[in-house]
C-alpha atoms as a PDB file:
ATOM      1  CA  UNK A   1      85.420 118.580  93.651  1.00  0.00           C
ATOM      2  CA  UNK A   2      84.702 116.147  96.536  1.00  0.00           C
ATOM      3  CA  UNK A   3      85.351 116.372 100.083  1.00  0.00           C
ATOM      4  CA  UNK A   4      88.436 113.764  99.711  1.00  0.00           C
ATOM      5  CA  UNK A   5      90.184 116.027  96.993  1.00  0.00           C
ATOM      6  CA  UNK A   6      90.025 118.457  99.304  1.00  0.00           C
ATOM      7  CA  UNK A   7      91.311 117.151 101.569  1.00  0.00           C
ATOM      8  CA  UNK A   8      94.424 115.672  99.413  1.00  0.00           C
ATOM      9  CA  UNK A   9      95.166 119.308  98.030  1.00  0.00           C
ATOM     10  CA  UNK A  10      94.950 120.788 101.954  1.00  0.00           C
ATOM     11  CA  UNK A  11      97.511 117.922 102.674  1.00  0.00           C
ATOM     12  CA  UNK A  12      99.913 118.562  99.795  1.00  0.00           C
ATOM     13  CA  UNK A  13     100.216 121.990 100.538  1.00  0.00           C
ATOM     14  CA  UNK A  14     100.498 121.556 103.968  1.00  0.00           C
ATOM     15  CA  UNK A  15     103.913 118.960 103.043  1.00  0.00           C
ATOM     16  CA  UNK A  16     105.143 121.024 100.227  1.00  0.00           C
ATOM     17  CA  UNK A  17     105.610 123.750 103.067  1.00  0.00           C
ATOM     18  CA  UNK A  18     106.507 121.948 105.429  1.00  0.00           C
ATOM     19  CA  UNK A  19     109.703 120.400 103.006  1.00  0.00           C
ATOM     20  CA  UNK A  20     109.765 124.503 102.056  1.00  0.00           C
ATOM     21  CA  UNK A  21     110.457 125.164 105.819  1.00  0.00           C
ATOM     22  CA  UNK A  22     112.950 122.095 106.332  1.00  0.00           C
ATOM     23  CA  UNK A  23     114.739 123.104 103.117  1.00  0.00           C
ATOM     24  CA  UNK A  24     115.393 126.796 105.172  1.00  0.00           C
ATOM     25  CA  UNK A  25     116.543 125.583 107.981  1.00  0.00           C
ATOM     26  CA  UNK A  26     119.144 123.630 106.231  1.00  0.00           C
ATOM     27  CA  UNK A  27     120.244 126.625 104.396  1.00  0.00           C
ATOM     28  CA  UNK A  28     121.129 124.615 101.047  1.00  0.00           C
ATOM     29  CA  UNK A  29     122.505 126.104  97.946  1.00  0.00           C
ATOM     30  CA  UNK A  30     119.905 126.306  95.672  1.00  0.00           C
ATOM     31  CA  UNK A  31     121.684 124.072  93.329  1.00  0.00           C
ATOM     32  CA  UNK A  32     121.541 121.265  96.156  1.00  0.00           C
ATOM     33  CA  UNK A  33     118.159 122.006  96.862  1.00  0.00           C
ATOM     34  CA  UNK A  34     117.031 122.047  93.155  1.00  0.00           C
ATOM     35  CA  UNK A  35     118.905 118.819  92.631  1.00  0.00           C
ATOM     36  CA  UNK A  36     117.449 117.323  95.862  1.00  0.00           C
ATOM     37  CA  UNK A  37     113.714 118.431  94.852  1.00  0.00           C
ATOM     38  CA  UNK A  38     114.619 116.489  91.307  1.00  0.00           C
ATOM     39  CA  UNK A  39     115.428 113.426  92.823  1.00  0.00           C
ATOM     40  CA  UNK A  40     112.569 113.211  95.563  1.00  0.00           C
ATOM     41  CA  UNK A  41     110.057 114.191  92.597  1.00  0.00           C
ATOM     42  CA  UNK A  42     111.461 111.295  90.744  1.00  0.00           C
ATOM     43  CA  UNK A  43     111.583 109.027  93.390  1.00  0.00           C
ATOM     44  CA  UNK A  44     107.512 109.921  93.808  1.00  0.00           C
ATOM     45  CA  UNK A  45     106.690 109.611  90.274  1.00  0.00           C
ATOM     46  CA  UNK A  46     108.724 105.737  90.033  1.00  0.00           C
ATOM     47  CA  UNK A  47     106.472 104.965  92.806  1.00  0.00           C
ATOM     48  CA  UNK A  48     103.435 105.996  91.356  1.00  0.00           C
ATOM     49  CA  UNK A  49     104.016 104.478  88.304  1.00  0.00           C
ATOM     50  CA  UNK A  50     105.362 101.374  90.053  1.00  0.00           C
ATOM     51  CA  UNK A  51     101.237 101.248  92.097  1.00  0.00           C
ATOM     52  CA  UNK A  52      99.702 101.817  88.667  1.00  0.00           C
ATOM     53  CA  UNK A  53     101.255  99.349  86.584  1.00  0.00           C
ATOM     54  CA  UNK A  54     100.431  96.771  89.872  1.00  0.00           C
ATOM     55  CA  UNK A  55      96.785  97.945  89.861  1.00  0.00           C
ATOM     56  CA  UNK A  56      96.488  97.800  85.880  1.00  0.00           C
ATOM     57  CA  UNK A  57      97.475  94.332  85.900  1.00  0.00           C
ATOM     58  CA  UNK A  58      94.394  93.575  88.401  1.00  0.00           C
END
């Protein structure tokens, strides 16, 4: 594992709790949040695919 992966893995925990501690604060249903979660992870994973089909092409 490089130095870089790291480094990506520190950051993504570091965001998943910081969205954990916004999430608490807001003191959603967990329906809402689950729902919310669902639609952020599938707004990410449109993006992603979105860069990879562009950088395929290339």
């Amino acid at each position: 594992m490089s130095e870089i992966q790291i480094v990506q893995i520190i950051s993504l925990v570091g965001f998943l709790i910081l969205a954990g501690s916004a999430l608490a604060s807001f003191r959603l249903s967990w329906s809402k949040a689950l729902r919310m979660a669902l639609i952020w992870g599938a707004i990410f994973c449109a993006v992603a695919l979105f860069f990879s089909i562009i950088e395929f092409r290339q």
